[in-house]
Protein backbone atom coordinates (compact mmCIF):
# COMPACT_ATOMS: atom_id res chain seq x y z
CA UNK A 1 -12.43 21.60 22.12
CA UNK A 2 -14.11 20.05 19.46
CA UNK A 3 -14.75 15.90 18.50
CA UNK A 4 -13.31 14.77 15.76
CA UNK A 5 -13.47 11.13 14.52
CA UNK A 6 -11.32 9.72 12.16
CA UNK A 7 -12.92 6.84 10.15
CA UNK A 8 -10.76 3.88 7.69
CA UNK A 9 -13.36 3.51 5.03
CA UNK A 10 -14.82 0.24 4.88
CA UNK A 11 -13.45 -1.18 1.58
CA UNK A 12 -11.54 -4.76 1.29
CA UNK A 13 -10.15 -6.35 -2.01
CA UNK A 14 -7.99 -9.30 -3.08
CA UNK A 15 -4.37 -9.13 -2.76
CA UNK A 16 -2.50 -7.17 0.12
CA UNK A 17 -4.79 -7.95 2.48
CA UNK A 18 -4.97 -11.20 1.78
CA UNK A 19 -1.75 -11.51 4.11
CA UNK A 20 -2.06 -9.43 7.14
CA UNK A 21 -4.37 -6.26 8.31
CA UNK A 22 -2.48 -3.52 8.76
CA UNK A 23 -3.12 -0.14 11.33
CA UNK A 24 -4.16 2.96 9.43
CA UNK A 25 -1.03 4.82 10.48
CA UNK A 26 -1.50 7.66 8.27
CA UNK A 27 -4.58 7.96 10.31
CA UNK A 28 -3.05 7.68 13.30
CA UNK A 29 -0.76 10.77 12.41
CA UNK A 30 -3.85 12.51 11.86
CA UNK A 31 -5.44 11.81 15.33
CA UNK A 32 -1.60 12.54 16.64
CA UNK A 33 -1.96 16.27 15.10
CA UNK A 34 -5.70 16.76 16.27
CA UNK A 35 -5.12 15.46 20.01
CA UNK A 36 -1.79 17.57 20.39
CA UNK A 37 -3.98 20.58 19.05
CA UNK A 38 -6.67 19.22 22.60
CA UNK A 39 -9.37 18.07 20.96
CA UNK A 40 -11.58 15.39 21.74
CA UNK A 41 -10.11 12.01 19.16
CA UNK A 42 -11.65 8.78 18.07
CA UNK A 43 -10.49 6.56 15.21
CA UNK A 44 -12.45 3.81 13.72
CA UNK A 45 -11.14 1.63 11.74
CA UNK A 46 -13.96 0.40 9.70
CA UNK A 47 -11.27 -1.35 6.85
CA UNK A 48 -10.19 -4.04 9.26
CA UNK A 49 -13.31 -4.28 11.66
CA UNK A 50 -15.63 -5.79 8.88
CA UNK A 51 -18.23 -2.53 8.81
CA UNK A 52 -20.21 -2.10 7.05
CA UNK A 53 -21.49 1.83 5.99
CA UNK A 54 -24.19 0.98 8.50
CA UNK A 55 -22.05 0.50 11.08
CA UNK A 56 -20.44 3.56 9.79
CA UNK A 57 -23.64 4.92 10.23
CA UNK A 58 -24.64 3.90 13.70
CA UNK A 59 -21.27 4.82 15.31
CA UNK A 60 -21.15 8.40 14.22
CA UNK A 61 -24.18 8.82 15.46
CA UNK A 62 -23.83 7.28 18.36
CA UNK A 63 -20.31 9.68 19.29
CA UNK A 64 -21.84 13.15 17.73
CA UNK A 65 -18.42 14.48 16.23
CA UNK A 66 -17.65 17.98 15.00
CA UNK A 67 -15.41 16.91 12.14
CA UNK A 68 -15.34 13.42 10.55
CA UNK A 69 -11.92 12.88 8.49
CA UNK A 70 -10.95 10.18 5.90
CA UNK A 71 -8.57 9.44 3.21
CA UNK A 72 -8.03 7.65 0.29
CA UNK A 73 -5.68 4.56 2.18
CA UNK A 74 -4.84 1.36 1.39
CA UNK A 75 -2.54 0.07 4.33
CA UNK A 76 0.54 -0.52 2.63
CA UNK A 77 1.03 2.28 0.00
CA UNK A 78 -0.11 5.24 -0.77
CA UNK A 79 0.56 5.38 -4.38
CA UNK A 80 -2.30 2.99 -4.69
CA UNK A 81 -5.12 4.22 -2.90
CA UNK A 82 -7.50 4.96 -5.50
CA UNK A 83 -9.50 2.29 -5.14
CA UNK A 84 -10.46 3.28 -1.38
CA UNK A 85 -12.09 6.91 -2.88
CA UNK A 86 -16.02 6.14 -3.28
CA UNK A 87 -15.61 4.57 0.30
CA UNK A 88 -14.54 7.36 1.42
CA UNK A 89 -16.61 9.69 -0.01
CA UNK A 90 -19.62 7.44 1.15
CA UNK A 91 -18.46 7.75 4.78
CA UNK A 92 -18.38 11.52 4.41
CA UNK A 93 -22.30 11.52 2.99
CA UNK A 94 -23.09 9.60 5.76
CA UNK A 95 -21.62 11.86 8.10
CA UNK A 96 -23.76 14.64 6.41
CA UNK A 97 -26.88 12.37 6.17
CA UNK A 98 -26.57 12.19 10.30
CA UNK A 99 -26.10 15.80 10.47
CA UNK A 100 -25.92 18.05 8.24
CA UNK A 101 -23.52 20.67 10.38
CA UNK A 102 -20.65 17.70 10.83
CA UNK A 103 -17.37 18.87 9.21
CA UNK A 104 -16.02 16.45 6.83
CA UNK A 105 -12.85 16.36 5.38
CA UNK A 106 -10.48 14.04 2.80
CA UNK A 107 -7.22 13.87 2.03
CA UNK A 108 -4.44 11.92 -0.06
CA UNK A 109 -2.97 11.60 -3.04
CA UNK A 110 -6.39 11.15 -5.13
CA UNK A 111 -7.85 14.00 -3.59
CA UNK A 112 -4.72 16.30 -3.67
CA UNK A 113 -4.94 16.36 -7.78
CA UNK A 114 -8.92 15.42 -7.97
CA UNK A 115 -9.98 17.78 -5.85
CA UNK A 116 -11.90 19.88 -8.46
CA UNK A 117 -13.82 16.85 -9.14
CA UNK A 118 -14.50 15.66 -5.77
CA UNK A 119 -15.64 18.99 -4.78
CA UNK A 120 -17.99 19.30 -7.78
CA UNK A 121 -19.75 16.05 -7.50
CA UNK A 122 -19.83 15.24 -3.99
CA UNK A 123 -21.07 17.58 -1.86
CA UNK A 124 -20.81 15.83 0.90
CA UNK A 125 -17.16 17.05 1.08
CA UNK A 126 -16.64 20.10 2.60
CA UNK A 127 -12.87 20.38 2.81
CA UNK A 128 -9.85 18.67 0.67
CA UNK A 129 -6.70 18.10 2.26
CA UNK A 130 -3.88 18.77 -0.73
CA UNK A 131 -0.33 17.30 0.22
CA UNK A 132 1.30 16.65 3.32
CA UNK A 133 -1.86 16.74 5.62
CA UNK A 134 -0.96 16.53 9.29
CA UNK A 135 -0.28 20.78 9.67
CA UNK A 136 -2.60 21.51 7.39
CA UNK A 137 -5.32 19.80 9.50
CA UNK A 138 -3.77 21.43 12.65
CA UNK A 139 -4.61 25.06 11.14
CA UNK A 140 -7.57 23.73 9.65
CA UNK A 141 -9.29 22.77 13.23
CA UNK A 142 -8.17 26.30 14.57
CA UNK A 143 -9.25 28.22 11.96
CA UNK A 144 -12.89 26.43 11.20
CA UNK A 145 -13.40 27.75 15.11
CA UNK A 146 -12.77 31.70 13.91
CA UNK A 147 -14.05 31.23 10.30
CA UNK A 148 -10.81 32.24 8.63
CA UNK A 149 -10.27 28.98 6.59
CA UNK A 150 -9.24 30.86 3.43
CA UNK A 151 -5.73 31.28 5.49
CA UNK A 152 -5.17 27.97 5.38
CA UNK A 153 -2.67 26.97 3.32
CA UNK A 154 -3.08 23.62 1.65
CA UNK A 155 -7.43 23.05 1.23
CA UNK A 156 -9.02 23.40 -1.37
CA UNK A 157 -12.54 24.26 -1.09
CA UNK A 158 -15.97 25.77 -2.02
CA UNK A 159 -16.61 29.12 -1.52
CA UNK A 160 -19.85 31.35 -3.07
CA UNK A 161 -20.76 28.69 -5.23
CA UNK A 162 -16.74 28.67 -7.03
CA UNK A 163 -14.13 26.06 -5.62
CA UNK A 164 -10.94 27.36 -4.35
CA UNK A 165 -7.97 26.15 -3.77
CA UNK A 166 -5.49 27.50 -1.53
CA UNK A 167 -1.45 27.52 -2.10
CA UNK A 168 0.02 24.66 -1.17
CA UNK A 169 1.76 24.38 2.46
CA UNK A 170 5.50 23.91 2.68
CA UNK A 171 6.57 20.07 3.97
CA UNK A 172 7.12 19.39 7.67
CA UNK A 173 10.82 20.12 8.22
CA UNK A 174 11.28 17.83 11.04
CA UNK A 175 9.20 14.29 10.20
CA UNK A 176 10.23 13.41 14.15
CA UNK A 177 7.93 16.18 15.38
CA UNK A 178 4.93 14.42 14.99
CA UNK A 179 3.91 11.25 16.06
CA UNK A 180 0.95 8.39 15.22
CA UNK A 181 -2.12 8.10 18.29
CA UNK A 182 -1.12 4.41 18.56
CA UNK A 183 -2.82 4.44 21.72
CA UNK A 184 -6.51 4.92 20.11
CA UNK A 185 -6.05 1.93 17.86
CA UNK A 186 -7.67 -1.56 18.56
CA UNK A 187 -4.72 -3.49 18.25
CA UNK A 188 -6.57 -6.83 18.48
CA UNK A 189 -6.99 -5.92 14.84
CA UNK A 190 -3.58 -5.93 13.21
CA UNK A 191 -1.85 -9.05 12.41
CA UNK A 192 0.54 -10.84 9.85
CA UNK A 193 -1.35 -14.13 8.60
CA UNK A 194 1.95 -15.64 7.49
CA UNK A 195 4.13 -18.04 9.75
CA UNK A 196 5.06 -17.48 12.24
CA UNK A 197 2.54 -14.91 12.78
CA UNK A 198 1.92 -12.13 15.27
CA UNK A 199 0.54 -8.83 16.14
CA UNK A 200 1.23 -6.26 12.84
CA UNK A 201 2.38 -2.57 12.39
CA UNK A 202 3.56 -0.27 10.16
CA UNK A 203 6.02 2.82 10.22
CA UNK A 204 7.18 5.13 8.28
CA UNK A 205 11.21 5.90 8.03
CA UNK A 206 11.09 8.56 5.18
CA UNK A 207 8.41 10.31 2.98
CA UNK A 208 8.57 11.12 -0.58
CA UNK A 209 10.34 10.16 -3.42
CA UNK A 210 12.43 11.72 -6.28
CA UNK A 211 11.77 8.83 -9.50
CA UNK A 212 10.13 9.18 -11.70
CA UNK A 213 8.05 5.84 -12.11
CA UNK A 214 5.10 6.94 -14.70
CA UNK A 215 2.40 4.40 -12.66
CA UNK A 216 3.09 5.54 -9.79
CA UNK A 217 1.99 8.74 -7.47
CA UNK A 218 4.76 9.05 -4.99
CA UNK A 219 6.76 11.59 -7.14
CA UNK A 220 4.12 14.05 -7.79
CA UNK A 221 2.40 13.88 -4.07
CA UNK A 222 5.49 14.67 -2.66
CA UNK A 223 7.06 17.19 -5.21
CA UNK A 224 10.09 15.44 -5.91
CA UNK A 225 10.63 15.43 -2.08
CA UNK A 226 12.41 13.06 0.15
CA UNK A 227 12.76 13.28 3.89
CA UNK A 228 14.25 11.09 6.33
CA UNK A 229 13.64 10.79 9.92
CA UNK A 230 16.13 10.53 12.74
CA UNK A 231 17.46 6.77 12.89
CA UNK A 232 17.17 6.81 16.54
CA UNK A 233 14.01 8.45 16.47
CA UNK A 234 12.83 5.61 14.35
CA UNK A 235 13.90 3.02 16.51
CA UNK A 236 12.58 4.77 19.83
CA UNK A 237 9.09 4.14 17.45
CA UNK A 238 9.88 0.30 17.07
CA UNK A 239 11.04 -0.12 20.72
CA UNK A 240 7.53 1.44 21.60
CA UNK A 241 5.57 -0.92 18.89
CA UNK A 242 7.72 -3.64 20.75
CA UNK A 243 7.89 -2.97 24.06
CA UNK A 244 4.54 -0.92 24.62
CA UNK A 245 1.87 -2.36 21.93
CA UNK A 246 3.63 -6.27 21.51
CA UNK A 247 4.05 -5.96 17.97
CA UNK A 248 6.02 -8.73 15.98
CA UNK A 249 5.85 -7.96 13.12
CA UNK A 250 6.67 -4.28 11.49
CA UNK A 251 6.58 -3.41 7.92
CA UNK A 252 8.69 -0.01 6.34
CA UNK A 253 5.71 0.70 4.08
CA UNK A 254 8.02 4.09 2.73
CA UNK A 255 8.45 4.10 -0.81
CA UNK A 256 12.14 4.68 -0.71
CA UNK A 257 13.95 3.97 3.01
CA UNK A 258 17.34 3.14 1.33
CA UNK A 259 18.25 6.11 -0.51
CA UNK A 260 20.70 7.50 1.90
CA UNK A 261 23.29 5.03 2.47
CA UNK A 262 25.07 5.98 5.60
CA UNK A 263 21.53 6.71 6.98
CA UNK A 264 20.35 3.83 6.32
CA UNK A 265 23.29 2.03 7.63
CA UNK A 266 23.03 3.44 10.96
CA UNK A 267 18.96 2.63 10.86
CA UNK A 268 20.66 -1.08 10.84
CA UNK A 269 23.38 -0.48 13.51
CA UNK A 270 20.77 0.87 15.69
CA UNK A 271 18.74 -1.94 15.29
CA UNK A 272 21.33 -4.57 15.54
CA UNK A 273 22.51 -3.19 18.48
CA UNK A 274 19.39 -2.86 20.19
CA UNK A 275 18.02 -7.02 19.44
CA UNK A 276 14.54 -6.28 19.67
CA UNK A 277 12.38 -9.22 18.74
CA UNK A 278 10.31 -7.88 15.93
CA UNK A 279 10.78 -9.19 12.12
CA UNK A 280 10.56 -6.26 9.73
CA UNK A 281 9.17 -6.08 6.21
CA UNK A 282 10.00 -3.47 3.34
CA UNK A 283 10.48 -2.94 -0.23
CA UNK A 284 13.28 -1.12 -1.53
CA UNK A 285 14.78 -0.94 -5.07
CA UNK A 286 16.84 -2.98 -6.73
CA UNK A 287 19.72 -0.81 -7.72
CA UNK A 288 19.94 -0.24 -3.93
CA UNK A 289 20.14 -4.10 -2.74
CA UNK A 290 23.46 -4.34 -5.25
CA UNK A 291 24.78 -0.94 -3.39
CA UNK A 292 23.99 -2.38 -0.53
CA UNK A 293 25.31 -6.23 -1.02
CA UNK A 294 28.19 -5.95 1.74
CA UNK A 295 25.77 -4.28 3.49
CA UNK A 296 22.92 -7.25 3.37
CA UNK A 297 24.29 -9.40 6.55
CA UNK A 298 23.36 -6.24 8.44
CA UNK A 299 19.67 -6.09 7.11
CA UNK A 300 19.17 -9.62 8.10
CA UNK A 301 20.80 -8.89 11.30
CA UNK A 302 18.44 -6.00 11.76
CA UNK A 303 15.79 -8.26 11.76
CA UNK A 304 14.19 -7.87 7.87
CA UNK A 305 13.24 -11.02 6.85
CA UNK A 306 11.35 -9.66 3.85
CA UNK A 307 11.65 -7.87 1.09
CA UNK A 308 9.40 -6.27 -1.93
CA UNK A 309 11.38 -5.14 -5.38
CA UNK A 310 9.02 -3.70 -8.34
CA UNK A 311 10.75 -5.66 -11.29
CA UNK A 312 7.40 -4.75 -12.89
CA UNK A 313 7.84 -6.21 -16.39
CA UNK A 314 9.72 -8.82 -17.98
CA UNK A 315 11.79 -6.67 -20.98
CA UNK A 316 14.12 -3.67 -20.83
CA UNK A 317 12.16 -2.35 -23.34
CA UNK A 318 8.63 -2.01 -21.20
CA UNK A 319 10.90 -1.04 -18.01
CA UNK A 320 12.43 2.25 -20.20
CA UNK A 321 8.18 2.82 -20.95
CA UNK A 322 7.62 2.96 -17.30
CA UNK A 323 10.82 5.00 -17.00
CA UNK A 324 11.85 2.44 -13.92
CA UNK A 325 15.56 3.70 -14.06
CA UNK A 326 16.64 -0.49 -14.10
CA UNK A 327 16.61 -3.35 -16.20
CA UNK A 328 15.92 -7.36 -16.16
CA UNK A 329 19.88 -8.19 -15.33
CA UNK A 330 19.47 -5.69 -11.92
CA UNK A 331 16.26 -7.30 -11.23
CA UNK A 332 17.67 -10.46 -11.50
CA UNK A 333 20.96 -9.63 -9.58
CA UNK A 334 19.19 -8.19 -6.81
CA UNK A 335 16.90 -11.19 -6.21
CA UNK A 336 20.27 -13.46 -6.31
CA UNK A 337 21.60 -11.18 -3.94
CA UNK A 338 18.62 -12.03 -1.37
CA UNK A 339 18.37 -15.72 -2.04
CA UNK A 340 21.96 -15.39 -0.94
CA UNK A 341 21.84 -13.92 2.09
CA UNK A 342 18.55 -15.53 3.28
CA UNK A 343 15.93 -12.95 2.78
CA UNK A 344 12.52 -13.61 1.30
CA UNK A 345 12.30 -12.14 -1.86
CA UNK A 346 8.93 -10.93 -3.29
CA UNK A 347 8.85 -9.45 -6.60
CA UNK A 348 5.74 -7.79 -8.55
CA UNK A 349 5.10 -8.43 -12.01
CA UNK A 350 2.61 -6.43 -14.12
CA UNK A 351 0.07 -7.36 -16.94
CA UNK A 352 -2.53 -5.53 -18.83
CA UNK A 353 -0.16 -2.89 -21.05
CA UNK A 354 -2.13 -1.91 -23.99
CA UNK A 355 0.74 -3.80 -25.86
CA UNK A 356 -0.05 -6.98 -24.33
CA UNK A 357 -0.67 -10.29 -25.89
CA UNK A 358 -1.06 -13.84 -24.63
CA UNK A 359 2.57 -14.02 -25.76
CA UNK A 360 3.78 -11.41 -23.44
CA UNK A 361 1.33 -12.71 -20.53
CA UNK A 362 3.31 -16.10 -21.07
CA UNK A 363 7.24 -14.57 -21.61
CA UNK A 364 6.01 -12.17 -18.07
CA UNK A 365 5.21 -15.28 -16.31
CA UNK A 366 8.33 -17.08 -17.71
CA UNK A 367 10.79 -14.21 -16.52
CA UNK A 368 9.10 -14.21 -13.04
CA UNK A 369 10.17 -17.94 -13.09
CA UNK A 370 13.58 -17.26 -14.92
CA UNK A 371 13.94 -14.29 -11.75
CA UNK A 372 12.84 -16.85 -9.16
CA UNK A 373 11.73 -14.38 -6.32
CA UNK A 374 10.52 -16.38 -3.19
CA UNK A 375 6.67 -14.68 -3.65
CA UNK A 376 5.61 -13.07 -7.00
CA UNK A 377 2.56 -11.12 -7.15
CA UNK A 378 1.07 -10.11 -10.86
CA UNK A 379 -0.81 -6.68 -10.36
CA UNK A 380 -2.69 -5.63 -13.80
CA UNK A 381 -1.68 -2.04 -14.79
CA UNK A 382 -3.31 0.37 -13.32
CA UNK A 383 -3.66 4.13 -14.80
CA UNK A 384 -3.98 6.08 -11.68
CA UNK A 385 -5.53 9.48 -13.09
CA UNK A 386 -3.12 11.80 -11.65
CA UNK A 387 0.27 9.70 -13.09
CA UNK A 388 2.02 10.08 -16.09
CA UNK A 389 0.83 6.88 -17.47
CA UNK A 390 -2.69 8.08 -17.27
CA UNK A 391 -2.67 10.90 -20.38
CA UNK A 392 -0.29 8.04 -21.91
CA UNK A 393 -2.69 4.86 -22.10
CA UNK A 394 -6.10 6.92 -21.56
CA UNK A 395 -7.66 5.84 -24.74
CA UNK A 396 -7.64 2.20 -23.26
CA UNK A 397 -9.34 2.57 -20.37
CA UNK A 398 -12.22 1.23 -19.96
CA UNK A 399 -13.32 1.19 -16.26
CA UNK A 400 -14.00 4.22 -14.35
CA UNK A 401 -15.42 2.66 -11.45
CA UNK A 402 -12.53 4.13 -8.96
CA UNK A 403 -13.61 1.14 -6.55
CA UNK A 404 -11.68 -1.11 -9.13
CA UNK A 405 -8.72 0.49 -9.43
CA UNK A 406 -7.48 -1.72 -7.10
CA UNK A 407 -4.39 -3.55 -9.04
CA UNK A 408 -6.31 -7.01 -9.17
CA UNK A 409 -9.45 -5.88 -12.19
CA UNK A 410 -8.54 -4.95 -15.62
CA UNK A 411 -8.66 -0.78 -16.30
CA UNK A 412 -7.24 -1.10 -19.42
CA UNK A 413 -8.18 -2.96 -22.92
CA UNK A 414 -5.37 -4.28 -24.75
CA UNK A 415 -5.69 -3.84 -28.62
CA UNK A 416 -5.00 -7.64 -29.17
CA UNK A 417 -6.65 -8.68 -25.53
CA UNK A 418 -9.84 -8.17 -24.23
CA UNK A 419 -10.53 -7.35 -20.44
CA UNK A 420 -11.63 -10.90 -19.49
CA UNK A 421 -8.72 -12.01 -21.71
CA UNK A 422 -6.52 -9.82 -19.22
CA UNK A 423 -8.77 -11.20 -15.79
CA UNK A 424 -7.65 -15.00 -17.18
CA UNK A 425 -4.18 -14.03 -17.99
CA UNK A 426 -3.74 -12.90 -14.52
CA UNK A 427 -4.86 -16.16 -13.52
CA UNK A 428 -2.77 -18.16 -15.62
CA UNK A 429 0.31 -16.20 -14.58
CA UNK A 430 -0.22 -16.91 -10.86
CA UNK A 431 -0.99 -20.64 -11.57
CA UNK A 432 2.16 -20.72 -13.75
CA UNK A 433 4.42 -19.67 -11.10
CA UNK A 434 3.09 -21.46 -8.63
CA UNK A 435 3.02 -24.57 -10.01
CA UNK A 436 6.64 -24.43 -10.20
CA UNK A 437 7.49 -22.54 -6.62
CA UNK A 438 5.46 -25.03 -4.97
CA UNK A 439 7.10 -27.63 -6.06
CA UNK A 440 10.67 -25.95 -5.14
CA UNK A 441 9.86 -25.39 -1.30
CA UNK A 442 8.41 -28.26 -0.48
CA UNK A 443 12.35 -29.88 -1.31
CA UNK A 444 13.07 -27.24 1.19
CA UNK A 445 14.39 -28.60 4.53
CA UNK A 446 11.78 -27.86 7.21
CA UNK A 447 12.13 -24.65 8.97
CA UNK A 448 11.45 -20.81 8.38
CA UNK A 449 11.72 -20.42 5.00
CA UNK A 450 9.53 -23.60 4.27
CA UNK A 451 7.20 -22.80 6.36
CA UNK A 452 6.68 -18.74 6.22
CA UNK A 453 6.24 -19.98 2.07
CA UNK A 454 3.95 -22.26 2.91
CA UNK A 455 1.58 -20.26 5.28
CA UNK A 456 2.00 -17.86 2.66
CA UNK A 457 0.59 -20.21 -0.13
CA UNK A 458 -2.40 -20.65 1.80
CA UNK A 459 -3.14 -17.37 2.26
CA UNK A 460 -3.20 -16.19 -0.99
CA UNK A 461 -5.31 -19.38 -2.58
CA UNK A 462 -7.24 -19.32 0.53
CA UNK A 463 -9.98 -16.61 -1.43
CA UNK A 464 -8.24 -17.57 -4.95
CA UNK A 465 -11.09 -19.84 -6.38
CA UNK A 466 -13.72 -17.04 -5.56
CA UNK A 467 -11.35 -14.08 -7.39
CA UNK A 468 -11.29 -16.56 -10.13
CA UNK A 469 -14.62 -18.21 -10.46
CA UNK A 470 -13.84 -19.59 -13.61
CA UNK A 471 -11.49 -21.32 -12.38
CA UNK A 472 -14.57 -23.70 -11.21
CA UNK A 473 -15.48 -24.59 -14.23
CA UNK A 474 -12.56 -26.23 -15.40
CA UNK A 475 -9.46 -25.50 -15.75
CA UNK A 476 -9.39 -22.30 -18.15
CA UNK A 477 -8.17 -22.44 -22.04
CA UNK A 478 -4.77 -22.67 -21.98
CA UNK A 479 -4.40 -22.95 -17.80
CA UNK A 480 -1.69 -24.87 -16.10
CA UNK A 481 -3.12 -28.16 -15.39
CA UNK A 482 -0.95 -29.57 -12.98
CA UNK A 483 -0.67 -26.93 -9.51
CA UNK A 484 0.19 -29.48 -7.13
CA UNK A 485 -2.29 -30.27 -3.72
CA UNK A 486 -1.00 -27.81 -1.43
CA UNK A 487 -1.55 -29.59 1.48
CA UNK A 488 0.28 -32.85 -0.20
CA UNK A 489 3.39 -30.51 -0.53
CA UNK A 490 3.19 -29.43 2.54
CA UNK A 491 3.39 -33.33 3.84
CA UNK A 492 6.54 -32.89 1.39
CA UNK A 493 5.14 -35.70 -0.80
CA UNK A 494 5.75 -33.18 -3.80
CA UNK A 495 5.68 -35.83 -7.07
């Protein structure tokens, strides 16, 4: 039996987790795999415990593991996780610097298609995880005990001074055969900062996805893939998270949970039936919500009380670039759609395009208005370097710092904008749509909706000032001058 520890990188940025911490469950499938296989487990979630690589530092020394695993993970999507890679690559170095015979390991979707790179310039890294990872650590743990690694399907590593990769290993068949560790999580850790708060988790229903989105990952991680688990498999998982760990709050964080209609309508049945009091989060696209609009009293039924679209720009025109598959009338429909039957809408915007101009910053933050989403979030484009959009828009970038690739800094330089012209416009989008939303909910009758908005308002200006420090010294050229006192809204004295 050998220790392995399983270690969240220590890396925080502005935006998602601004408004809850999450559990690492990706992580957690990983410990799930490595326990079953009856070995010695520890995860440490250094993300959402404040380490720092010190701590890091002291607590593998302190446990003296055999293998020390991490990933590229952000804890809501995994089309994102870039950002997360130099932390966990540090944490791997570390684990070498404490001793040098610790196994260390990474996986993800960065790692999957960077792995040539990663194994080249940080030899700290002794394995890479490619795909799917949870079998292939399973037969990686065996076969580093017999020294027959080069069997393992689904690793790439270094071998006589060359790298290798091995084939790539088939997808899990049955996603209900393997199951998250919840029980070696800290669950003091996880919670949703938004009214009316409470202890946070996060499941997975499906994995993969078959669009073809050029920014994002999803479709080339998974090979076109999609997979969906057992409905009441899924909700044996909530009733668990419920009943077991007192979580309140859930969030679907698959890219796709909707695809299969009749599946999905049972997944609501099930939960209907079984009136478990949890409130669920998840995104979903829009083309599914108008499928699915006789179907909507049953997702508020079921408990979802949120929900995250990707209308991602504010033309047809830029959503054809991205090769979304909808347009600004679905967007729009499928946010009506949600106002209608009472579920908070939040819809994502993005800025940055090599295209862009302060004209397109303002018609973007106009449409996001003209949409009206409950929440509206403004990532800046991001060129992942393993996406589509990458080899499109490559000549732009101009930050290679992977720790930035976090949706929130400028990557790429507009020909007409510069990247501190894109950091203000981000701004200036935000403070244009929330000086009008603000405005809007506090005419709301007290009560949920008024007062999940609210808590979420606070949240996200709660660190806004620091993101934008400029912000402090005035107002901005060409800023909205006029965002309302939040806490005068919230007395609902609004004028």
């Amino acid at each position: 039996m050998a220790k392995v520890l399983l270690i969240a990188p220590p890396y925080r940025c502005w935006g998602v987790q601004v408004i809850g911490t999450w559990p690492p469950l990706q992580l957690a499938y990983l410990a799930g795999i490595a326990e079953e296989s009856g070995h010695e487990v520890r995860l440490v979630d250094a993300m959402n415990n404040g380490y720092s690589f010190e701590d890091v530092k002291t607590d593998i020394a302190a446990w003296e593991p055999d293998f020390v695993i991490s990933l590229d993970y952000l804890p809501v999507s995994g089309a994102i996780s870039t950002a997360t890679v130099p932390a966990a690559l540090e944490t791997l170095a570390i684990a070498k610097s404490v001793d040098p015979s610790i196994v260390t390991i990474i996986g993800g979707p960065h790692p999957t298609f960077l792995y040539e790179e990663i194994l080249r310039d940080h030899p700290g890294v002794d394995y890479v995880i490619r795909g799917e990872s949870e079998e292939t650590l399973r037969a990686l743990l065996a076969a580093s005990a017999t020294g027959t690694v080069g069997d393992v399907a689904g690793i790439a590593y270094r071998a006589d001074g060359e790298i290798v990769a091995n084939p790539m290993r088939p997808h899990i068949a049955d996603l209900d055969t393997i199951t998250p560790a919840w029980h070696l999580l800290d669950w003091s850790l996880y919670h949703y900062n938004i009214e009316p708060w409470g202890r946070m988790a996060s499941i997975l229903t499906t994995r993969g996805c078959m669009m073809g989105c050029s920014f994002c990952s999803h479709r080339a991680f998974w090979r076109g893939d999609w997979r969906a688990r057992n409905p009441e498999k899924v909700l044996d998982e909530i009733r668990v998270l419920v009943e077991q760990y007192d979580v309140e709050f859930i969030t679907l964080i698959d890219p796709y949970p909707t695809h299969d209609r009749d599946r999905w309508e049972r997944q609501l049945d099930l939960l209907i039936e079984a009136k478990l009091p949890v409130h669920l989060l998840m995104e979903t696209r829009v083309e599914d919500i108008i499928r699915d609009e006789d179907l909507l009293p049953k997702y508020k039924a079921a408990g979802i009380i949120h929900m995250y679209v990707g209308a991602e720009t504010s033309t047809d025109e830029m959503l054809e670039s991205l090769n979304k598959g909808t347009d600004v009338d679905m967007n729009k429909r499928a946010l009506e759609l949600l106002r209608e039957y009472d579920i908070m809408s939040e819809a994502s915007f993005m800025i940055g395009f090599p295209s862009e101009t302060w004209e397109t910053v303002a018609h973007t933050a106009a449409e996001a208005i003209r949409l009206n989403p409950d929440i509206a979030v403004f990532p800046v484009i991001t060129p992942m370097p393993f996406t589509p959009l990458y080899d499109e828009v490559k000549d732009r970038i101009r930050v290679t710092d992977y720790s930035k690739y976090n949706l929130m800094t400028p990557i790429l330089e507009p020909y007409e904008m510069s990247l501190d012209d894109v950091y203000r416009a981000l701004a200036k989008c935000y403070m244009t749509f929330y000086s009008h939303k603000m405005r809007e909910v506090a005419e709301l009758p007290d009560g949920f909706k008024r007062r999940y908005m609210f808590s979420a308002f606070e949240q996200m200006m709660k660190d806004y000032g620091d993101r934008f420090d400029f912000l402090r010294e005035g107002m901005g050229d060409g800023m909205p001058s006029d965002m309302p006192d939040l806490e005068t809204m919230r007395r609902g004295h609004g004028g």
